[in-house]
N, C-alpha and C. Protein backbone atom coordinates (compact mmCIF):
# COMPACT_ATOMS: atom_id res chain seq x y z
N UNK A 1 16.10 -5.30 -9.63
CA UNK A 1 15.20 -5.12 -8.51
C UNK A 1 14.46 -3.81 -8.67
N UNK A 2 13.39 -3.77 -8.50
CA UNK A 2 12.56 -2.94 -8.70
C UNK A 2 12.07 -1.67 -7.32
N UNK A 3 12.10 -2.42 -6.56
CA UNK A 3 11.29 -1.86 -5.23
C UNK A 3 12.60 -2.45 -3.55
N UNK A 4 12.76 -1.04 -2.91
CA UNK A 4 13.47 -1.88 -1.86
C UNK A 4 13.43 -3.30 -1.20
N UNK A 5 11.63 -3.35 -1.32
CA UNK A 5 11.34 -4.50 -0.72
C UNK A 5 12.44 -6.01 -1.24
N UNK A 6 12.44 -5.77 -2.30
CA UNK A 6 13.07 -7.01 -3.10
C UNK A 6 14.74 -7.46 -3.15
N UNK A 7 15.21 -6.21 -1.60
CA UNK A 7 16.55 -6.36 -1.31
C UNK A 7 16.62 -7.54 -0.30
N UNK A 8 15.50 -7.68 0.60
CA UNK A 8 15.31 -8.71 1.29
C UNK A 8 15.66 -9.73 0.79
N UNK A 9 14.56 -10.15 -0.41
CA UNK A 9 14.88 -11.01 -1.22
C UNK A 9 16.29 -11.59 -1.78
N UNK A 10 16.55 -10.94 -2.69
CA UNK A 10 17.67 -11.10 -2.93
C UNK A 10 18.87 -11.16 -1.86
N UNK A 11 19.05 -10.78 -0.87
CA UNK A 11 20.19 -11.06 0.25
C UNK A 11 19.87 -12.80 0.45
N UNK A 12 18.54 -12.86 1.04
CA UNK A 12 18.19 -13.73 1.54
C UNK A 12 18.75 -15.27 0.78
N UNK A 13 17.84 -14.57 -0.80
CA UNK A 13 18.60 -15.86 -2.00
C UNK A 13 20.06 -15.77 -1.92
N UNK A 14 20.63 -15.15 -1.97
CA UNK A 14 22.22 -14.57 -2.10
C UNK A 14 22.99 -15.63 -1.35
N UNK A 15 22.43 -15.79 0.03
CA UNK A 15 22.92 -16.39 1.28
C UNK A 15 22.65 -17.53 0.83
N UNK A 16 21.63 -17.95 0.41
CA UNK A 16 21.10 -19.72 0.45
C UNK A 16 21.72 -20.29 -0.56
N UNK A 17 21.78 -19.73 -1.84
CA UNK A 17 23.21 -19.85 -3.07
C UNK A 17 24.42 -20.20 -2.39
N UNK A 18 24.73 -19.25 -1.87
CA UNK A 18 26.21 -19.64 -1.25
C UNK A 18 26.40 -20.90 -0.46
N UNK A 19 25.48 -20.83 0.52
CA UNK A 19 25.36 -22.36 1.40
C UNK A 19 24.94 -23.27 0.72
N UNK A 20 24.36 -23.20 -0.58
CA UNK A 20 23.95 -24.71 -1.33
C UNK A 20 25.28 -24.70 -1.97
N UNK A 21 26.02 -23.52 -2.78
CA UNK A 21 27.21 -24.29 -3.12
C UNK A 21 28.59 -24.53 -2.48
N UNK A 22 28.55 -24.25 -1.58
CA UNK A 22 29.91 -24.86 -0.50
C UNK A 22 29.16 -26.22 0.05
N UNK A 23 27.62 -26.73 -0.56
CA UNK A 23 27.39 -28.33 -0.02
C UNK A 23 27.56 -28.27 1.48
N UNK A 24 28.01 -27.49 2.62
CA UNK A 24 27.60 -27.49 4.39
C UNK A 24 26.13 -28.05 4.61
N UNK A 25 25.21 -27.93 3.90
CA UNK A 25 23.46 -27.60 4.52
C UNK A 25 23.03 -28.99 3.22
N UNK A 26 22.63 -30.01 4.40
CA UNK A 26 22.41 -31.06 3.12
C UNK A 26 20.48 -31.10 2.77
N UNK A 27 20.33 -30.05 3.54
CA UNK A 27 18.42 -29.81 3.12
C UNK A 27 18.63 -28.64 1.80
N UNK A 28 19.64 -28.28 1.48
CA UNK A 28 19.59 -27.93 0.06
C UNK A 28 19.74 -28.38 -1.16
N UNK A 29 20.76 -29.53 -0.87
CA UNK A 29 21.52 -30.53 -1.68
C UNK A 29 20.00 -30.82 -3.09
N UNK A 30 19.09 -31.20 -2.17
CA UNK A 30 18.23 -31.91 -3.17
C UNK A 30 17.36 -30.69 -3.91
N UNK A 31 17.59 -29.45 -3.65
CA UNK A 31 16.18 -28.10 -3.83
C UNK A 31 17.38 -27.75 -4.92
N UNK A 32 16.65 -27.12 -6.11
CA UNK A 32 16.88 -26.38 -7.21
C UNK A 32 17.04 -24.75 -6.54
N UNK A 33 17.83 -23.87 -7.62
CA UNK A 33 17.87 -23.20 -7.00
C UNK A 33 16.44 -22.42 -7.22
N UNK A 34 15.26 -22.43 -8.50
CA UNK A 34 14.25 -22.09 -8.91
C UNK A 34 13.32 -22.67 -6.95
N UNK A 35 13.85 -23.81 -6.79
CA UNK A 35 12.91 -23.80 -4.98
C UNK A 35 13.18 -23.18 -4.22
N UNK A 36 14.47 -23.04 -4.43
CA UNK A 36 14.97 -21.95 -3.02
C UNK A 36 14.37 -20.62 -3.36
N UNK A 37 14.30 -20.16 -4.01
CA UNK A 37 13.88 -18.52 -4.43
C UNK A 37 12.17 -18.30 -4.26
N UNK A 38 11.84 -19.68 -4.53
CA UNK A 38 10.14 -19.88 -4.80
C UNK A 38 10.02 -20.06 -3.24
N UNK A 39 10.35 -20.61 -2.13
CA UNK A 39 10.29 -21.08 -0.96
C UNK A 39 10.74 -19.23 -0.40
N UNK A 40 11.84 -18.96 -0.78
CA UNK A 40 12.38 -17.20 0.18
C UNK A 40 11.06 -16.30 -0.18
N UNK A 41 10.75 -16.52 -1.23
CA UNK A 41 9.52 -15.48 -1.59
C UNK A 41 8.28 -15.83 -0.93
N UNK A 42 7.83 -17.16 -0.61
CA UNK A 42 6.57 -17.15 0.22
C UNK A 42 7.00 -16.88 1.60
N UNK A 43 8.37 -17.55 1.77
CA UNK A 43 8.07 -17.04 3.64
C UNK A 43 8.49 -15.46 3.93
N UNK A 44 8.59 -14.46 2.66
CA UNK A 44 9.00 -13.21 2.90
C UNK A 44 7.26 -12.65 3.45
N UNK A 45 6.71 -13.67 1.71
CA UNK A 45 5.38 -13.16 1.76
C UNK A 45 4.74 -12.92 2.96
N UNK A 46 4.51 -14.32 3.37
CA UNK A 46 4.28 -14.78 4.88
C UNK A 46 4.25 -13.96 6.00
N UNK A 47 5.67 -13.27 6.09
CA UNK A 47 5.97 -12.13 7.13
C UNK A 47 4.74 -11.15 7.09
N UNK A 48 5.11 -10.39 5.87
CA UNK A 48 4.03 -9.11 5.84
C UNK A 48 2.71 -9.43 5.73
N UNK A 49 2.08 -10.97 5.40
CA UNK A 49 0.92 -10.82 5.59
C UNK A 49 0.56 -10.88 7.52
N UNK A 50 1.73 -12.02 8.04
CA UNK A 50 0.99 -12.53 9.37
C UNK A 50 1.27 -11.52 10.35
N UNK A 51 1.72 -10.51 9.88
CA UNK A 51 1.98 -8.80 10.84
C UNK A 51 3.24 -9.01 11.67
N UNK A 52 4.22 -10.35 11.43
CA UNK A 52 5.32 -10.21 12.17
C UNK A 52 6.01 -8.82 11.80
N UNK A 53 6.46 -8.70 11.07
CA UNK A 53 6.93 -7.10 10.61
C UNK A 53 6.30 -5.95 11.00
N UNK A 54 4.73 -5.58 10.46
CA UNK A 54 4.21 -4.23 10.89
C UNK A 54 3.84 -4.04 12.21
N UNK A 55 3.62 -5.13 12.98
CA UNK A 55 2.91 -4.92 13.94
C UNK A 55 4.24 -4.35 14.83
N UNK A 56 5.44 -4.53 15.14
CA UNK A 56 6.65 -4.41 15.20
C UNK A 56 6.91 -2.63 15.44
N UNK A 57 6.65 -2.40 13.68
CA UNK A 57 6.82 -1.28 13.26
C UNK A 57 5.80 -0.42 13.98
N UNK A 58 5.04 -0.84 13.81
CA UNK A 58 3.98 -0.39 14.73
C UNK A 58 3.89 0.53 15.86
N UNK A 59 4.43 -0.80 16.58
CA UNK A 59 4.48 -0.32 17.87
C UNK A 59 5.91 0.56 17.89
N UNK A 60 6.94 0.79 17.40
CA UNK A 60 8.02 1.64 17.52
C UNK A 60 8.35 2.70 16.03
N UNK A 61 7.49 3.40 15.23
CA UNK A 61 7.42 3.41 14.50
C UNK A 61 9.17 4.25 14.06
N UNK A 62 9.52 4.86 15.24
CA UNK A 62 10.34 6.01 15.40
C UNK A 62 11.62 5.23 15.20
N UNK A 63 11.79 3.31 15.21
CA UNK A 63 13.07 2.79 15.19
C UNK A 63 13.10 2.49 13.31
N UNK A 64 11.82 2.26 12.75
CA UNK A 64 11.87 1.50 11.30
C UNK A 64 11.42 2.54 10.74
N UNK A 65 10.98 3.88 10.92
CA UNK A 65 9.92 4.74 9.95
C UNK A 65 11.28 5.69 9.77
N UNK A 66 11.76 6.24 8.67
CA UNK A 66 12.70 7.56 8.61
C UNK A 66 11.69 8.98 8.18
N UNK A 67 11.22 9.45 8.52
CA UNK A 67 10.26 10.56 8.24
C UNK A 67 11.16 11.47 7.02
N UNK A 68 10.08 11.96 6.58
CA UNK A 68 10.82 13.01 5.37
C UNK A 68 10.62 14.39 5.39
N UNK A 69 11.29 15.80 6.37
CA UNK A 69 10.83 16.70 6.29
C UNK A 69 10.23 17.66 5.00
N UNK A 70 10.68 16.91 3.99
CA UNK A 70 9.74 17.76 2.44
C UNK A 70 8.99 17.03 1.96
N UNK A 71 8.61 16.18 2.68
CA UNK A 71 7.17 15.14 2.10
C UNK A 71 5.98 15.84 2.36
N UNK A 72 5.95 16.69 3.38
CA UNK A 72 4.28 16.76 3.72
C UNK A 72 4.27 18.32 2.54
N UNK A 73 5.21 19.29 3.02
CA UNK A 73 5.30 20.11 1.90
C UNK A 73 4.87 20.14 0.08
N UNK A 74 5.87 18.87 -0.11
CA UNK A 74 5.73 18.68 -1.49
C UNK A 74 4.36 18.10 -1.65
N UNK A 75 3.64 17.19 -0.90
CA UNK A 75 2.43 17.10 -1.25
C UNK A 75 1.13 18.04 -1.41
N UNK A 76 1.48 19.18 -0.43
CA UNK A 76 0.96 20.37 -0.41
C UNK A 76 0.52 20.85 -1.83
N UNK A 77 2.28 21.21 -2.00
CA UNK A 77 2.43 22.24 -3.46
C UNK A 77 1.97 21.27 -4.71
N UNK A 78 1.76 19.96 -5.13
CA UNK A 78 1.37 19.50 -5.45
C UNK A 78 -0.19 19.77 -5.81
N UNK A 79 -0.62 19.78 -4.40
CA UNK A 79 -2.33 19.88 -4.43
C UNK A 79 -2.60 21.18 -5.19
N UNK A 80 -2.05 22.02 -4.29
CA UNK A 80 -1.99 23.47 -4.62
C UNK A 80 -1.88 23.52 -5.86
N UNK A 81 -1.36 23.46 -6.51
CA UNK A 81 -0.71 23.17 -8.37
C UNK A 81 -2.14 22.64 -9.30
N UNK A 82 -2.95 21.80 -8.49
CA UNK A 82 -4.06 21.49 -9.04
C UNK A 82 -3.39 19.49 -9.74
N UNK A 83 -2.20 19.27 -9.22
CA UNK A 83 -2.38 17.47 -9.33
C UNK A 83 -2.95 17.12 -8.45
N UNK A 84 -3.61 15.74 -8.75
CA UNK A 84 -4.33 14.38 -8.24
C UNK A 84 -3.32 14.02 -7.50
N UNK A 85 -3.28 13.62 -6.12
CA UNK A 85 -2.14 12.95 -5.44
C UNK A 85 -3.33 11.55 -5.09
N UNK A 86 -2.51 10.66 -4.39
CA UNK A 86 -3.55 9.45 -4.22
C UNK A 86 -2.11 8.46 -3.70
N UNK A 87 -2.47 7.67 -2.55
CA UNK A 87 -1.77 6.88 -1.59
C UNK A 87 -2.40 5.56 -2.27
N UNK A 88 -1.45 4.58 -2.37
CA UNK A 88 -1.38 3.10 -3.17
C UNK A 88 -0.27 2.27 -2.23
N UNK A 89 -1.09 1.74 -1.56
CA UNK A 89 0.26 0.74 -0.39
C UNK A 89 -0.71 -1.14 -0.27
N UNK A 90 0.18 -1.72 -0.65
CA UNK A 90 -0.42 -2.80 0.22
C UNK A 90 -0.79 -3.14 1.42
N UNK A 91 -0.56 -2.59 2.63
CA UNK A 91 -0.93 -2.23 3.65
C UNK A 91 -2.07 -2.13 4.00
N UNK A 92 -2.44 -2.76 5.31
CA UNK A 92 -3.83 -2.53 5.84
C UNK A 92 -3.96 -0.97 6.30
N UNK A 93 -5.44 -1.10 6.12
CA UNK A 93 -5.49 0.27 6.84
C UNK A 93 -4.89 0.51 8.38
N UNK A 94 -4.96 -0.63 9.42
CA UNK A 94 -4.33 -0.26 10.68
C UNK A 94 -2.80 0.22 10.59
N UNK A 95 -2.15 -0.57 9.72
CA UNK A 95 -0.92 -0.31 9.73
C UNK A 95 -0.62 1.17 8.90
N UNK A 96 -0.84 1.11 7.94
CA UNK A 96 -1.26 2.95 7.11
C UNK A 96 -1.51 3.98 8.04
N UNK A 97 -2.32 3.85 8.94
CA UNK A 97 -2.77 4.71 9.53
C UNK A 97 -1.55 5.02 10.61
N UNK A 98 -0.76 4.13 11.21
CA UNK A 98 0.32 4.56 12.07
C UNK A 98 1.19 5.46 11.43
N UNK A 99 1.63 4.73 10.13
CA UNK A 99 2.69 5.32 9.44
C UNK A 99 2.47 6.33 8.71
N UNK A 100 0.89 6.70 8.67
CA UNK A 100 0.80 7.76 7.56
C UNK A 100 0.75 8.63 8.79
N UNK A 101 0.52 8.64 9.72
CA UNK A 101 0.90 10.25 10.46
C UNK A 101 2.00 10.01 11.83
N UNK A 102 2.61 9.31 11.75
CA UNK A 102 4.05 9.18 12.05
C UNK A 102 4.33 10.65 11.14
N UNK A 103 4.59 9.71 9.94
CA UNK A 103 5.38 10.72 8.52
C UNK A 103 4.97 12.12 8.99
N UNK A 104 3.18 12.22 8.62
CA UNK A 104 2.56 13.84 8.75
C UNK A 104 2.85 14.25 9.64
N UNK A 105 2.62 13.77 11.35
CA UNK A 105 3.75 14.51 12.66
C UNK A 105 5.23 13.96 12.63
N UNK A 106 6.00 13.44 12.38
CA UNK A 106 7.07 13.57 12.24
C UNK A 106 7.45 12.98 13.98
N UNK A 107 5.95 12.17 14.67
CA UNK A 107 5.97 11.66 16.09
C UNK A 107 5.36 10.64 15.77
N UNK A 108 5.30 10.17 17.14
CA UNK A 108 4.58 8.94 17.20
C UNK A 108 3.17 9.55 17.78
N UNK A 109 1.99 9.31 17.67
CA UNK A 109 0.52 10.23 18.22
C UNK A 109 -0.45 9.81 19.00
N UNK A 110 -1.15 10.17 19.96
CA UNK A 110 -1.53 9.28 20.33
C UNK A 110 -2.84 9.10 20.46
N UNK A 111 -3.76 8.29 20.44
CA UNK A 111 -4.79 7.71 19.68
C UNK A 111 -6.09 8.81 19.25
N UNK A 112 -5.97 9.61 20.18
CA UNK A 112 -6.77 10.75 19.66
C UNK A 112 -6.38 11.36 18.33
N UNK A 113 -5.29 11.77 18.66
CA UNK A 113 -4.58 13.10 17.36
C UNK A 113 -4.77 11.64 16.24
N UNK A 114 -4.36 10.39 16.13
CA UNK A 114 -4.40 9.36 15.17
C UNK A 114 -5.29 9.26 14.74
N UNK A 115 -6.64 9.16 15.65
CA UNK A 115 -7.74 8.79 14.95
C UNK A 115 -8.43 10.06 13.57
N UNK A 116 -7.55 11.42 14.31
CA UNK A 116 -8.52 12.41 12.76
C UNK A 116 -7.69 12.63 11.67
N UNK A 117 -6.83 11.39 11.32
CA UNK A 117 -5.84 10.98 10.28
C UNK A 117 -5.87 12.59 9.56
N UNK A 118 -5.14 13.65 10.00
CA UNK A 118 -5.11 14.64 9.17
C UNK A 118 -4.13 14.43 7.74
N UNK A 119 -3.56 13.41 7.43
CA UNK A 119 -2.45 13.27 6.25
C UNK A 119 -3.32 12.55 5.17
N UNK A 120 -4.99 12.25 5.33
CA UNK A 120 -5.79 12.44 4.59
C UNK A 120 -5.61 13.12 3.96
N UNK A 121 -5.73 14.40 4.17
CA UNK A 121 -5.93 15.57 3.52
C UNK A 121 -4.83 15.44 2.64
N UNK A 122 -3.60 14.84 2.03
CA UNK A 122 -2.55 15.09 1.16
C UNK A 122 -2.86 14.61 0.03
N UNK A 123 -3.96 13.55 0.25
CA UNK A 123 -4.64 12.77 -0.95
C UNK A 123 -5.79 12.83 -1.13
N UNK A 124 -6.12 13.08 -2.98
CA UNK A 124 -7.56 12.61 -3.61
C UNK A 124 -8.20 11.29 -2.59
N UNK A 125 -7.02 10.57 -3.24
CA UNK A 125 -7.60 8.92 -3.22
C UNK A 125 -6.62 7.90 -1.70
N UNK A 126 -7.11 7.54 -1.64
CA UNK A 126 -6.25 6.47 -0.38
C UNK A 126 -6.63 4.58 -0.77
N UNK A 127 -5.78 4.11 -1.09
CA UNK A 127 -6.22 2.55 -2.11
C UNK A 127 -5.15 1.81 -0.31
N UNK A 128 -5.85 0.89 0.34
CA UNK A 128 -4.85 0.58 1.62
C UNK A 128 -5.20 -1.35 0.70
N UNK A 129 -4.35 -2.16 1.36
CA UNK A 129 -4.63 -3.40 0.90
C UNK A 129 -4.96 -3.49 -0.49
N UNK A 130 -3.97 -3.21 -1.49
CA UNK A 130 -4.32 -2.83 -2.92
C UNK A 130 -3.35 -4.22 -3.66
N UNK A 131 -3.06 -4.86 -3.23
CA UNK A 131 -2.19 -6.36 -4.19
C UNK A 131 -1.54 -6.60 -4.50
N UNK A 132 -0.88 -5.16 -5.10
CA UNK A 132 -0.14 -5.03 -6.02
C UNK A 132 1.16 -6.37 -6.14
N UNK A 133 1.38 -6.79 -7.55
CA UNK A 133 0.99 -5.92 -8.41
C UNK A 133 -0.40 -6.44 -9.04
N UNK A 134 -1.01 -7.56 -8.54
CA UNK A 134 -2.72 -7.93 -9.22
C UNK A 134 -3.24 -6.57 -9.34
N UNK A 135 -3.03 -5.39 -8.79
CA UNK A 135 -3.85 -4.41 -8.38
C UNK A 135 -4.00 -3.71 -10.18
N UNK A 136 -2.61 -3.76 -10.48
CA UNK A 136 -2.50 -2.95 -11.52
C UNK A 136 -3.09 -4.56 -13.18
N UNK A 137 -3.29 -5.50 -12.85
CA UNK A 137 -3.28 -6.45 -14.10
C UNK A 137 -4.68 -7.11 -13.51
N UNK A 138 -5.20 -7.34 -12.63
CA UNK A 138 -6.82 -8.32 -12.44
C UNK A 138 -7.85 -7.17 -12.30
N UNK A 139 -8.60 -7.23 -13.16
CA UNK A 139 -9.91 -6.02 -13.22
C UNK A 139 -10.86 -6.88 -12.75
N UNK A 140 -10.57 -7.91 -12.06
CA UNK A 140 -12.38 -8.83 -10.81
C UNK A 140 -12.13 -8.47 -9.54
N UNK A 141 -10.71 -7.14 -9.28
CA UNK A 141 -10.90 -7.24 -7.79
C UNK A 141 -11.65 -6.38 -7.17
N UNK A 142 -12.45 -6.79 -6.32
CA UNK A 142 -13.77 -5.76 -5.57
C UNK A 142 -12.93 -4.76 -4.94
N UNK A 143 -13.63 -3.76 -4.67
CA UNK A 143 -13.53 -2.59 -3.71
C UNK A 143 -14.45 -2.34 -3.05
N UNK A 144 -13.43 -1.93 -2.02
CA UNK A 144 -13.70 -1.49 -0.63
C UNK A 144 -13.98 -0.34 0.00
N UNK A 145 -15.15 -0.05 0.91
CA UNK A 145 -14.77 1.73 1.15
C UNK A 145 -14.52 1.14 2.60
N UNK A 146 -13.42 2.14 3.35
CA UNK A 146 -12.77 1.84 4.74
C UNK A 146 -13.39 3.29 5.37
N UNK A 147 -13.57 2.74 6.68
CA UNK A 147 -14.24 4.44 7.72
C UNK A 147 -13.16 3.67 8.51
N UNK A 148 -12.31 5.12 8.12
CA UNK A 148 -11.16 5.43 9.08
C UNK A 148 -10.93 5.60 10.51
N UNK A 149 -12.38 5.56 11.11
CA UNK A 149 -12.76 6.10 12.18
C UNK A 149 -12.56 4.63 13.16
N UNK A 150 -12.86 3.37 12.53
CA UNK A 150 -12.64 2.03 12.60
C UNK A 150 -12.38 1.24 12.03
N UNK A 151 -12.03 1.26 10.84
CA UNK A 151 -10.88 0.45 9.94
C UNK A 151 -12.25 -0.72 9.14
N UNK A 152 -13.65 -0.54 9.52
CA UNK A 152 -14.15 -1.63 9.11
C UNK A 152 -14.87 -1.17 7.73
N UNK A 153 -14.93 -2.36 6.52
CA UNK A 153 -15.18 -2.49 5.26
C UNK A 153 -16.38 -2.08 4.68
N UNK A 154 -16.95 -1.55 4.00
CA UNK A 154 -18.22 -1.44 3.21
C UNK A 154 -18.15 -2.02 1.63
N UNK A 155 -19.43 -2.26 1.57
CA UNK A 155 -19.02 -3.08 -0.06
C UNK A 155 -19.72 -1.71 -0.87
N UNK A 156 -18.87 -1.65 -1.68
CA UNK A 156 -19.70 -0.68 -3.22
C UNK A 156 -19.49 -1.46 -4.19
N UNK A 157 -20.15 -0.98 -5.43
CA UNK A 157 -20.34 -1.58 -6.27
C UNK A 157 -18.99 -0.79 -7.39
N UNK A 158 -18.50 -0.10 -7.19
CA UNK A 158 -17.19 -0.16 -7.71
C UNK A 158 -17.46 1.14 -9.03
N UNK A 159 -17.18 0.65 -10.27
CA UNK A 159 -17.70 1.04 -11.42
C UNK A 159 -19.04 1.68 -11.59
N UNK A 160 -19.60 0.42 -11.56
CA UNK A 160 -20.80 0.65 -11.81
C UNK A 160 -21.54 1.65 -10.58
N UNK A 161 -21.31 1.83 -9.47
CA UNK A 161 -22.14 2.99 -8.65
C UNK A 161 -21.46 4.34 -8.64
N UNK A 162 -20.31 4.36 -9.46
CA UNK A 162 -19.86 5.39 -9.82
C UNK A 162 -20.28 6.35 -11.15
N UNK A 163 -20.46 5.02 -12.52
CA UNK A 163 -21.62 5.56 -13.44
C UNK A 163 -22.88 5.80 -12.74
N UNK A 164 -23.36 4.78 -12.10
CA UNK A 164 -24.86 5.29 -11.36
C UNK A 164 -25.44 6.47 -10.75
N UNK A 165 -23.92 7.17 -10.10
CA UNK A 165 -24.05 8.68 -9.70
C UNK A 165 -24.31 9.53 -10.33
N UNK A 166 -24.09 9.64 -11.97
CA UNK A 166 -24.19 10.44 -12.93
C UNK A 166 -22.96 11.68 -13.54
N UNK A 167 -23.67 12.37 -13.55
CA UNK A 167 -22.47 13.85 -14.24
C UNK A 167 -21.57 13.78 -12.58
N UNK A 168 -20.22 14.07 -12.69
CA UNK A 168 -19.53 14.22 -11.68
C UNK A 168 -19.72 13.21 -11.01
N UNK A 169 -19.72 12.23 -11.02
CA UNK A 169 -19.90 10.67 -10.38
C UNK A 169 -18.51 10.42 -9.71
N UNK A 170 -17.69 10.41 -10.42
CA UNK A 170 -16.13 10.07 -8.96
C UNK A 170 -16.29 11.31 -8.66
N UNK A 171 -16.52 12.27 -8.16
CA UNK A 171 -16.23 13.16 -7.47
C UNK A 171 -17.78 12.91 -6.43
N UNK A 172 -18.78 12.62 -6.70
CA UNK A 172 -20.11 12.34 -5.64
C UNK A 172 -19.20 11.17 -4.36
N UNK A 173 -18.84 9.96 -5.80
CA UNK A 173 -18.11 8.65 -5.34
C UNK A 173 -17.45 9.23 -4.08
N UNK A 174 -16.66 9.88 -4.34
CA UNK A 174 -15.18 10.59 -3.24
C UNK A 174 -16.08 10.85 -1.99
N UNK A 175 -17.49 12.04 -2.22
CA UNK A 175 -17.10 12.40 -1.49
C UNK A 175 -17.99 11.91 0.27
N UNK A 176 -18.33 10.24 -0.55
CA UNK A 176 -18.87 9.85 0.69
C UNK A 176 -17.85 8.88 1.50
N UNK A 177 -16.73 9.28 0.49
CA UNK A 177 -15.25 8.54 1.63
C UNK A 177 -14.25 8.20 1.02
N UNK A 178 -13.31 8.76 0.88
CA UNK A 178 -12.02 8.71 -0.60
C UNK A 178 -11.05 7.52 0.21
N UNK A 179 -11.49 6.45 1.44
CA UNK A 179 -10.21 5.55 1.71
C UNK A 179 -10.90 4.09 1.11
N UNK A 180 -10.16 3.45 0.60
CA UNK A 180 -10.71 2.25 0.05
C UNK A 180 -9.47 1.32 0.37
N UNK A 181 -10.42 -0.07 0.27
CA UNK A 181 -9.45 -1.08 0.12
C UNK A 181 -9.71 -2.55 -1.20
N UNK A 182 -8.46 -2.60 -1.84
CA UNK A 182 -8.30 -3.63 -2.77
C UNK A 182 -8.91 -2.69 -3.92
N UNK A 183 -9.81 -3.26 -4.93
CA UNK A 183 -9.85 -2.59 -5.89
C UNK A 183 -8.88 -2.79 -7.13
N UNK A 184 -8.94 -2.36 -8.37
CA UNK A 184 -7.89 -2.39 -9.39
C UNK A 184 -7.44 -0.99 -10.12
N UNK A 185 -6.70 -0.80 -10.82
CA UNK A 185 -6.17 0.24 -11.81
C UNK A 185 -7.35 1.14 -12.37
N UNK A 186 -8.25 0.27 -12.27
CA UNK A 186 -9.59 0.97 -13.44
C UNK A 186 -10.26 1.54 -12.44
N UNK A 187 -10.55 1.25 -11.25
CA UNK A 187 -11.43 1.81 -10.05
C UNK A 187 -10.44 3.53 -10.01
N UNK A 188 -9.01 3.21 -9.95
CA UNK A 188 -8.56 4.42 -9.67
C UNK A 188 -8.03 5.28 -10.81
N UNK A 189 -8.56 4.94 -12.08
CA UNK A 189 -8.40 5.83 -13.07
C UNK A 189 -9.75 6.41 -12.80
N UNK A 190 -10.48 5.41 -12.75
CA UNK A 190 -11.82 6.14 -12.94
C UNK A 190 -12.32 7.57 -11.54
N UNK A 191 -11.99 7.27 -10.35
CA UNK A 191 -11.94 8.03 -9.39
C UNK A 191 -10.99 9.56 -9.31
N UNK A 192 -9.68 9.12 -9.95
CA UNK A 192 -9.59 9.79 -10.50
C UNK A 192 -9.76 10.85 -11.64
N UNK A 193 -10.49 10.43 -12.04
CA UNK A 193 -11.19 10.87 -13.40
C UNK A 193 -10.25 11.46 -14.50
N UNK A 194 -9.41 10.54 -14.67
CA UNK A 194 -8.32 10.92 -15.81
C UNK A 194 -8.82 9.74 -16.86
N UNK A 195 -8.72 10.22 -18.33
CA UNK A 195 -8.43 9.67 -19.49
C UNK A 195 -7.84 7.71 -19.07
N UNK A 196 -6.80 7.71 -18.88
CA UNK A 196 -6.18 6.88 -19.47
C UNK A 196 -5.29 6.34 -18.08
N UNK A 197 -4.72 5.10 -18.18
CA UNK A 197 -3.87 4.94 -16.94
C UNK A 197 -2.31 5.48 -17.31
N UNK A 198 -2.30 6.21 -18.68
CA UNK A 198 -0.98 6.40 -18.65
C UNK A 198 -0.76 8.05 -18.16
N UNK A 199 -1.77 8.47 -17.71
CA UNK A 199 -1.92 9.54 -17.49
C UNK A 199 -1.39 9.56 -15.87
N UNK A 200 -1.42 8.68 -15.31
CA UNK A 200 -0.74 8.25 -13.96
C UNK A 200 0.79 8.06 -13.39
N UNK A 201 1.11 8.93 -12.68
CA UNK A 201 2.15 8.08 -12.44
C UNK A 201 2.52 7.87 -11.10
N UNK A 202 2.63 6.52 -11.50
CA UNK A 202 3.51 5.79 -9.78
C UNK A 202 4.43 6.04 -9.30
């Protein structure tokens, strides 16, 4: 397992294994276990897309969010140091935006103090609704620029209006709005303006 998320998973399969082989549950009898796992993974999917989960979180961020008192720090000294920091979540921007300054106040805020997302400031780049992992392997996915101010979409042309800017082009790119949504690996090497994607790390 790679990512917490995939503890879900696995419990979930864990459980349905067990009840297909003690034979109790005869709607398993006929499913492989390759269906059962293929079936737990879309209705996990399911959850986080149809907001049963975030919206949840959401609204109580203080019962599901554990805040990290050396997170906002270390991102600091980071900057300070002269690294690229940059936020990569599948997450919509509405939901990002709760949790990213939950974390930065270490409260829940309320819609004023929320709306001037100060935990911006910890990042170059902000990628919200990013795929992953298509994000990092399909180079056709468009990008998005997000105004934080209302969560609603602008289309750019990605690459190409970033060469179009000229000398210092991801940095022009940035600085008419560093939050985006979807996009691929190459949008954020390039914004970043590093060499190579191995020059990255997740």
């Amino acid at each position: 397992m790679d990512t917490l998320f995939q503890h879900v998973d696995a419990h979930l399969f864990a459980l349905l294994v067990d009840l297909k082989d003690k034979g109790e549950h005869e709607s398993l009898d006929f499913k492989t276990y390759d269906e059962i796992y293929r079936q737990v993974r879309e209705c996990i999917d399911l959850c986080h897309r149809d907001g049963v989960i975030k919206d949840e979180a959401a609204l109580n961020p203080e019962k599901y969010i554990i805040p990290d008192p050396d997170m906002v720090p270390m991102l600091k000294e980071m900057q300070e140091s002269g690294v690229k920091t940059f936020l990569l979540t599948n997450s919509y921007w509405e939901y990002t935006s709760v949790a990213m300054n939950f974390l930065y106040h270490g409260r829940k805020v309320d819609d004023e103090l929320m709306k001037k997302n100060e935990w911006m400031d910890l990042f170059d780049v902000v990628v919200v609704g990013s795929c992953k992992p298509a994000y990092l392997l399909d180079r056709n996915l468009s990008l998005f620029r997000v105004r934080p101010e209302d969560g609603s979409l602008l289309n750019t042309d990605g690459l190409f209006e970033i060469e179009a800017l000229g000398e210092n082009g991801a940095q022009k790119f940035l600085d008419m709005g560093k939050c985006f949504q979807g996009g691929n690996s190459q949008h954020l090497t390039r914004m970043l303006d590093v060499g190579a994607g191995e020059e990255i790390l997740y």
